[in-house]
PDB file of N, CA and C in Angstrom:
ATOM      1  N   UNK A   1      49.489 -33.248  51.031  1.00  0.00           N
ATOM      2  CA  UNK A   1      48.639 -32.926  49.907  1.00  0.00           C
ATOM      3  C   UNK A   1      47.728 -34.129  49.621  1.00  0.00           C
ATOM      4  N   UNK A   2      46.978 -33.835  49.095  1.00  0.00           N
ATOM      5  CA  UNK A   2      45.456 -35.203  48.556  1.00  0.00           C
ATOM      6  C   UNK A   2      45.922 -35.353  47.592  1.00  0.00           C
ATOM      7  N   UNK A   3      45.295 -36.945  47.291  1.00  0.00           N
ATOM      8  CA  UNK A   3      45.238 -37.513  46.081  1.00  0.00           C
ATOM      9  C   UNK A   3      44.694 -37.252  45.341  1.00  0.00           C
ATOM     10  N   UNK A   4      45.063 -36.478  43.793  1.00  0.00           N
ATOM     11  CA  UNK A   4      44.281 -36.079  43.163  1.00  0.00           C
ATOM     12  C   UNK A   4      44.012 -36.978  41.907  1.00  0.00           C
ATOM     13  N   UNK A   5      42.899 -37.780  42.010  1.00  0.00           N
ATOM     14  CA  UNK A   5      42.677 -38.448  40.845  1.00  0.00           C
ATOM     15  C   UNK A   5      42.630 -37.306  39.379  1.00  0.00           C
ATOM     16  N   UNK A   6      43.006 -38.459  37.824  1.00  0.00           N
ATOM     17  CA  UNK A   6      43.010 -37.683  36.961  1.00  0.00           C
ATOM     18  C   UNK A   6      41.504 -38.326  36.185  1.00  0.00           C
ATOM     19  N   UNK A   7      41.340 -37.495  35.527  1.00  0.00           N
ATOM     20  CA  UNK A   7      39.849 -37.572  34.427  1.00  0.00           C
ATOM     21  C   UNK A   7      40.151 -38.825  33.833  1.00  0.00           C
ATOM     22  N   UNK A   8      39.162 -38.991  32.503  1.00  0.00           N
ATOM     23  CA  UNK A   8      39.338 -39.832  31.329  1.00  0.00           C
ATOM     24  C   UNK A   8      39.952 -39.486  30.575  1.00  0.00           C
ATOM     25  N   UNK A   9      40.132 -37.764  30.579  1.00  0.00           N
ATOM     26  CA  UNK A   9      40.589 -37.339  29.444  1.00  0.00           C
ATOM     27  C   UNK A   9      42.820 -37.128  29.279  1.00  0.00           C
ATOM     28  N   UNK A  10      42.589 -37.572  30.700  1.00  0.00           N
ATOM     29  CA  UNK A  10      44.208 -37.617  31.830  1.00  0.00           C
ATOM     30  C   UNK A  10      44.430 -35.739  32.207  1.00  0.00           C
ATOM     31  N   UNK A  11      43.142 -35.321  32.247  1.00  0.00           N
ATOM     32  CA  UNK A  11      43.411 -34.151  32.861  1.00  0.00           C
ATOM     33  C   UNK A  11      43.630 -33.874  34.251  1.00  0.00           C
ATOM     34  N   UNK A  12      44.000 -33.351  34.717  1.00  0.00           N
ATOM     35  CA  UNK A  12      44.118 -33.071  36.155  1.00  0.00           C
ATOM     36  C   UNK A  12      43.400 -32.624  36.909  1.00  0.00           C
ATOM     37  N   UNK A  13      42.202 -32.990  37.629  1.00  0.00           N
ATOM     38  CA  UNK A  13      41.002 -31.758  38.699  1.00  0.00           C
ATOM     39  C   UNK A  13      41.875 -31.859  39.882  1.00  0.00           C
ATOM     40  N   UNK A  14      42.385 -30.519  40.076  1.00  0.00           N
ATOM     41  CA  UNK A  14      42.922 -30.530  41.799  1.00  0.00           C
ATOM     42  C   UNK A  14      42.247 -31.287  42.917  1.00  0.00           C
ATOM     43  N   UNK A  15      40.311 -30.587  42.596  1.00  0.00           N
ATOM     44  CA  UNK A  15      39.433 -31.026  43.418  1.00  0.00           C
ATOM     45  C   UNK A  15      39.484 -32.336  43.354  1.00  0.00           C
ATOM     46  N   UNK A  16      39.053 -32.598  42.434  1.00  0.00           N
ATOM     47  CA  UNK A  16      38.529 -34.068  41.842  1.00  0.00           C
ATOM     48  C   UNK A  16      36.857 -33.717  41.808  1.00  0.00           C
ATOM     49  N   UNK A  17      36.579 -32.073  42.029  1.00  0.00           N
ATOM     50  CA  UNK A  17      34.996 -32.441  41.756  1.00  0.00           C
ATOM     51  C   UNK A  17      34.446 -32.854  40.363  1.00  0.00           C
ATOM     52  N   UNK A  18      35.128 -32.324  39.502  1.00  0.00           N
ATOM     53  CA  UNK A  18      34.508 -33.579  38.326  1.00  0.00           C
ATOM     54  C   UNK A  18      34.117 -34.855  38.197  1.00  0.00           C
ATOM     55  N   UNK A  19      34.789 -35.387  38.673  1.00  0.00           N
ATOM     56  CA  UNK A  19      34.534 -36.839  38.943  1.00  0.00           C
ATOM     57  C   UNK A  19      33.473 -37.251  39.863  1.00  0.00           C
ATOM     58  N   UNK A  20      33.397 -36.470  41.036  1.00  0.00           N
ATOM     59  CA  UNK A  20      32.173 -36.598  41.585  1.00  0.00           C
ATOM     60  C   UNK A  20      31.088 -36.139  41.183  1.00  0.00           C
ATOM     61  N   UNK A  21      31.000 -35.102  40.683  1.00  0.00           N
ATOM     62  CA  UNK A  21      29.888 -34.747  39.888  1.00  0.00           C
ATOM     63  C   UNK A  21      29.323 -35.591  38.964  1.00  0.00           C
ATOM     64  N   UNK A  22      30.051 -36.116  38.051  1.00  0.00           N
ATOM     65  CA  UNK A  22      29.421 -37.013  36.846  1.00  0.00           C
ATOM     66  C   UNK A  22      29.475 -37.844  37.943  1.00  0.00           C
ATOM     67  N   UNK A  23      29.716 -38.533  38.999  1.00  0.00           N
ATOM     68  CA  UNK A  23      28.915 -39.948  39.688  1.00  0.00           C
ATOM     69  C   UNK A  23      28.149 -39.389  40.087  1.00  0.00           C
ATOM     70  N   UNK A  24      27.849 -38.005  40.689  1.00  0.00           N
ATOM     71  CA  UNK A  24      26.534 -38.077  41.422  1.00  0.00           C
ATOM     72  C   UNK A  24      25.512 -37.963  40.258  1.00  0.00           C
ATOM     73  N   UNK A  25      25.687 -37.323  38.833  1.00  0.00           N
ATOM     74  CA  UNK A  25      24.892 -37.133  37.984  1.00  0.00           C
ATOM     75  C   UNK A  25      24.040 -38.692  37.216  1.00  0.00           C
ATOM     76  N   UNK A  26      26.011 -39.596  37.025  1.00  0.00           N
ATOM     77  CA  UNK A  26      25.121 -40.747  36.142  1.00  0.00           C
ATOM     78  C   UNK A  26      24.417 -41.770  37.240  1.00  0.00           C
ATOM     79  N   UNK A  27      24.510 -41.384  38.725  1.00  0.00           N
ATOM     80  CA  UNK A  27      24.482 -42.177  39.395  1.00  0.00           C
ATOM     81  C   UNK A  27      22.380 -42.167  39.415  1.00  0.00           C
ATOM     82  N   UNK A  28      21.818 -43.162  39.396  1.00  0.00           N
ATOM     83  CA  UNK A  28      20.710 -43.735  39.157  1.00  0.00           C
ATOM     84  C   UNK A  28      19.704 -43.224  37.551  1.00  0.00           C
ATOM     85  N   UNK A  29      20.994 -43.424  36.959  1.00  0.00           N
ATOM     86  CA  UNK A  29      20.483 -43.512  35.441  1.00  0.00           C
ATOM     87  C   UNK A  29      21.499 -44.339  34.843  1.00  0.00           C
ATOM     88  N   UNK A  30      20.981 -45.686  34.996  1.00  0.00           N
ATOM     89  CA  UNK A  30      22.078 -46.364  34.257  1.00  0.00           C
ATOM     90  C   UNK A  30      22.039 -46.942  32.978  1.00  0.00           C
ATOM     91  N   UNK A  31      20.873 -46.625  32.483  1.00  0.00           N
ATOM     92  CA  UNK A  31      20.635 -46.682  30.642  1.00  0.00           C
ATOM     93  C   UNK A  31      21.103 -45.318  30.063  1.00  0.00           C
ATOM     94  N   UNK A  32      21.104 -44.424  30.534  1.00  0.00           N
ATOM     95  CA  UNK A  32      20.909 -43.351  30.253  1.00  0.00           C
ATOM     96  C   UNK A  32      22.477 -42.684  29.673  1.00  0.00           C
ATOM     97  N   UNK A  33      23.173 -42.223  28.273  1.00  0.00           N
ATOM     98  CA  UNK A  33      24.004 -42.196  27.935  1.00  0.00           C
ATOM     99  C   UNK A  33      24.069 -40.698  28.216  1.00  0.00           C
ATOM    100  N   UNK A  34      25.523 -40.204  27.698  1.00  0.00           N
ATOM    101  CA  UNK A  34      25.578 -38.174  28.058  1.00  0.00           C
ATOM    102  C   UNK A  34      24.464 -37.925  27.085  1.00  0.00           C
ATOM    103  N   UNK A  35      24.224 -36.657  27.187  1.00  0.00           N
ATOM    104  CA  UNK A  35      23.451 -35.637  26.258  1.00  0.00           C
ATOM    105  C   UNK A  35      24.813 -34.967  25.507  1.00  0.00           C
ATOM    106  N   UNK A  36      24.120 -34.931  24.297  1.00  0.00           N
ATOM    107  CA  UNK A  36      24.938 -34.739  22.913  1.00  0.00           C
ATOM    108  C   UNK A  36      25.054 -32.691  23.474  1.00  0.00           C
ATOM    109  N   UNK A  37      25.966 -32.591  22.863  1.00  0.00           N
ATOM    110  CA  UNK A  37      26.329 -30.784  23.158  1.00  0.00           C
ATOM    111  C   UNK A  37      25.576 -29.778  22.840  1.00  0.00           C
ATOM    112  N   UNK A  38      25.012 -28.734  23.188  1.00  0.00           N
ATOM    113  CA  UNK A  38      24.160 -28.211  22.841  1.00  0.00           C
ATOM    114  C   UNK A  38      24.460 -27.442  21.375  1.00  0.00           C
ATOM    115  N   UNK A  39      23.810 -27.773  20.182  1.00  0.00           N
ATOM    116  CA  UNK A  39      24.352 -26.992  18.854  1.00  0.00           C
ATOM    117  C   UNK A  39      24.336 -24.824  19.351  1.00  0.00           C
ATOM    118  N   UNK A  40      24.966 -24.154  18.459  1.00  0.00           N
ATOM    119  CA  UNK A  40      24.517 -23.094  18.444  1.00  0.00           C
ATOM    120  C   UNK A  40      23.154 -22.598  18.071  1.00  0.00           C
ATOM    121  N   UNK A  41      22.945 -21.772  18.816  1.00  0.00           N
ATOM    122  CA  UNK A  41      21.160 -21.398  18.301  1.00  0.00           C
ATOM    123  C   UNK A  41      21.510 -19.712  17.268  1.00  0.00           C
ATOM    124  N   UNK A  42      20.355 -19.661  16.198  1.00  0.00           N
ATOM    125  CA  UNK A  42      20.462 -18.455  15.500  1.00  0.00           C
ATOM    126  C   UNK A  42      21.255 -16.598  16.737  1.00  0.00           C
ATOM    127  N   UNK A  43      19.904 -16.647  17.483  1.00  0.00           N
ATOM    128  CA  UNK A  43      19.843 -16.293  18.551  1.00  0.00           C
ATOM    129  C   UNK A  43      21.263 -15.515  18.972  1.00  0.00           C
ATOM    130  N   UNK A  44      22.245 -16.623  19.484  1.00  0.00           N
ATOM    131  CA  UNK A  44      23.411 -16.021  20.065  1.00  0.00           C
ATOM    132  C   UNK A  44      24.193 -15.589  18.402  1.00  0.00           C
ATOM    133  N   UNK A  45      24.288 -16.144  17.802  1.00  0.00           N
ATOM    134  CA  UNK A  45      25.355 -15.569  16.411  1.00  0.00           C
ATOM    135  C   UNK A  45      24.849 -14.118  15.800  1.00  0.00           C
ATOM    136  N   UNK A  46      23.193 -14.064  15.800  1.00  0.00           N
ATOM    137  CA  UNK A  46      22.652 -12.886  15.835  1.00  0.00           C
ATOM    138  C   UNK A  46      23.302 -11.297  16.411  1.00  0.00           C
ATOM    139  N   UNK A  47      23.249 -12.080  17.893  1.00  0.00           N
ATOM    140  CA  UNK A  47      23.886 -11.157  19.224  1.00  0.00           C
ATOM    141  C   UNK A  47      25.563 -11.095  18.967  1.00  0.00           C
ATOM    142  N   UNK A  48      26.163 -11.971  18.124  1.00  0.00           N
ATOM    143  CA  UNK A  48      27.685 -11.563  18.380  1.00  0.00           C
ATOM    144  C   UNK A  48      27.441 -10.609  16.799  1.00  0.00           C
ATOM    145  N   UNK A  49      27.058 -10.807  16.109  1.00  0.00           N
ATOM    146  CA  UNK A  49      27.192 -10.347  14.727  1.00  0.00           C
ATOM    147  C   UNK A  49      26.782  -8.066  15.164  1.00  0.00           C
ATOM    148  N   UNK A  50      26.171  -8.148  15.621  1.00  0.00           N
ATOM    149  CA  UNK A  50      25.243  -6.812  16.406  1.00  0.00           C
ATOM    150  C   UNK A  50      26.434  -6.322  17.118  1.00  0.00           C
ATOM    151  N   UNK A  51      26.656  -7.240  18.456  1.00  0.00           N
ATOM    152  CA  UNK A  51      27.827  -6.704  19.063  1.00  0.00           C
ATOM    153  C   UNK A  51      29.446  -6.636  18.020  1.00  0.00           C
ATOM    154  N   UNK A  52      29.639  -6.811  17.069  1.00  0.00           N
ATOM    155  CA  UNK A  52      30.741  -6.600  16.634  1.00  0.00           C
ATOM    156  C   UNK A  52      30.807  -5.024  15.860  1.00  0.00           C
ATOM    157  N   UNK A  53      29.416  -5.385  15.000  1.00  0.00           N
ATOM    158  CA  UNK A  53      28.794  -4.410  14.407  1.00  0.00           C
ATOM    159  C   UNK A  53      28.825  -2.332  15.143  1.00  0.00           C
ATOM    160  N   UNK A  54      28.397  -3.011  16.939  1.00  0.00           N
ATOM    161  CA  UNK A  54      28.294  -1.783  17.536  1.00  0.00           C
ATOM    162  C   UNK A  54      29.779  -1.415  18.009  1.00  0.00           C
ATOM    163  N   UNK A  55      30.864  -2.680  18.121  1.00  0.00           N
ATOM    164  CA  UNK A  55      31.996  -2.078  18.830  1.00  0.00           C
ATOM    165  C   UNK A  55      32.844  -1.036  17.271  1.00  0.00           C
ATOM    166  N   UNK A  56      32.921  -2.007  16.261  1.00  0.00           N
ATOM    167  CA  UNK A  56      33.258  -1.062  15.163  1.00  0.00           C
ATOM    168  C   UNK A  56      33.119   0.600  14.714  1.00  0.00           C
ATOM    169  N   UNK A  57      31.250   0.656  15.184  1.00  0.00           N
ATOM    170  CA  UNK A  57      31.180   1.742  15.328  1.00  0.00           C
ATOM    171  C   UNK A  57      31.739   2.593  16.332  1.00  0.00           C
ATOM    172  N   UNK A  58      31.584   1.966  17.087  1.00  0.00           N
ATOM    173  CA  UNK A  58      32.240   3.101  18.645  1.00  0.00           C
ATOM    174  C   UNK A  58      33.437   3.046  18.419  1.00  0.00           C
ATOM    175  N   UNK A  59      34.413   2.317  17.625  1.00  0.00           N
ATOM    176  CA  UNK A  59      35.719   2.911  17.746  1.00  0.00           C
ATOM    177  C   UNK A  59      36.053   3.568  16.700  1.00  0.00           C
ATOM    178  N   UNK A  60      35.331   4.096  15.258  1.00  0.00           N
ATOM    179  CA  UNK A  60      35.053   4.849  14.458  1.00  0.00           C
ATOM    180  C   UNK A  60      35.021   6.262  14.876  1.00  0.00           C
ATOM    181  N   UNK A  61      33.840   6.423  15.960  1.00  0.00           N
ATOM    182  CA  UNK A  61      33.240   7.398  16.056  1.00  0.00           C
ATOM    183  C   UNK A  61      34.421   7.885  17.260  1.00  0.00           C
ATOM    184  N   UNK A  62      35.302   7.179  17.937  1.00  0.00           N
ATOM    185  CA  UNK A  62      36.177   7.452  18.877  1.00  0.00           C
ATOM    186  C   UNK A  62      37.162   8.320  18.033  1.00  0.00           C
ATOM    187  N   UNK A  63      37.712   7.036  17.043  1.00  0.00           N
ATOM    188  CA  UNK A  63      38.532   7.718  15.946  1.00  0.00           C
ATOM    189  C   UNK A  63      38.502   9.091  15.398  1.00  0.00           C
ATOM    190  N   UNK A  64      37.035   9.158  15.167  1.00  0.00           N
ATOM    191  CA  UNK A  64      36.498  10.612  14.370  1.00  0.00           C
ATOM    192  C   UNK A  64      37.255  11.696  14.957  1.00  0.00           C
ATOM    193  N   UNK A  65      36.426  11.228  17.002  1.00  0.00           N
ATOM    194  CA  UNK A  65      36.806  12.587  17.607  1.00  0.00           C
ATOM    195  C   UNK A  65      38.057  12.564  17.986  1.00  0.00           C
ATOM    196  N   UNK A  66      38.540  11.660  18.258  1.00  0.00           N
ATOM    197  CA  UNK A  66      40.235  12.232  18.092  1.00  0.00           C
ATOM    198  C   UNK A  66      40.700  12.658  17.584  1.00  0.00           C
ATOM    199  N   UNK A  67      40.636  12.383  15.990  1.00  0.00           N
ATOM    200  CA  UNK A  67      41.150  13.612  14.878  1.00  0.00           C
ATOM    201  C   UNK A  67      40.659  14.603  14.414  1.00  0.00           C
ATOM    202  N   UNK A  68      39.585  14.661  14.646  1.00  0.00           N
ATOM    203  CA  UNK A  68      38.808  15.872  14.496  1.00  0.00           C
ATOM    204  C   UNK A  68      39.401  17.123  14.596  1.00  0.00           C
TER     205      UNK A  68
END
């Protein structure tokens, strides 16, 4: 079996492609700190609020015809 290095965080990547990834990423930006997380945009909370909205109904209207 390979050596599987662990993260920073002492998580485990089987691969270890994490680790290579962030070197190949921070690798020739060396001022350059992470990018902060992307906040939520209106946009998606919009889209879950709609989609909750439509599943409610459909299991209403499921409800209906079952007892109907």
């Amino acid at each position: 079996m390979t050596n599987n290095p662990q993260g920073p965080q002492g998580s485990n990547d089987p691969a270890g492609s994490t680790q290579m990834f962030r070197a190949f990423v921070d690798e020739g930006q060396p001022g350059r700190q992470a990018a902060p997380a992307p906040s939520a945009s209106g946009g998606s909370r919009t889209g879950v609020i709609l989609g909750v909205i439509a599943a409610v109904v459909i299991i209403v209207a499921v409800a209906w015809l079952a007892l109907a």
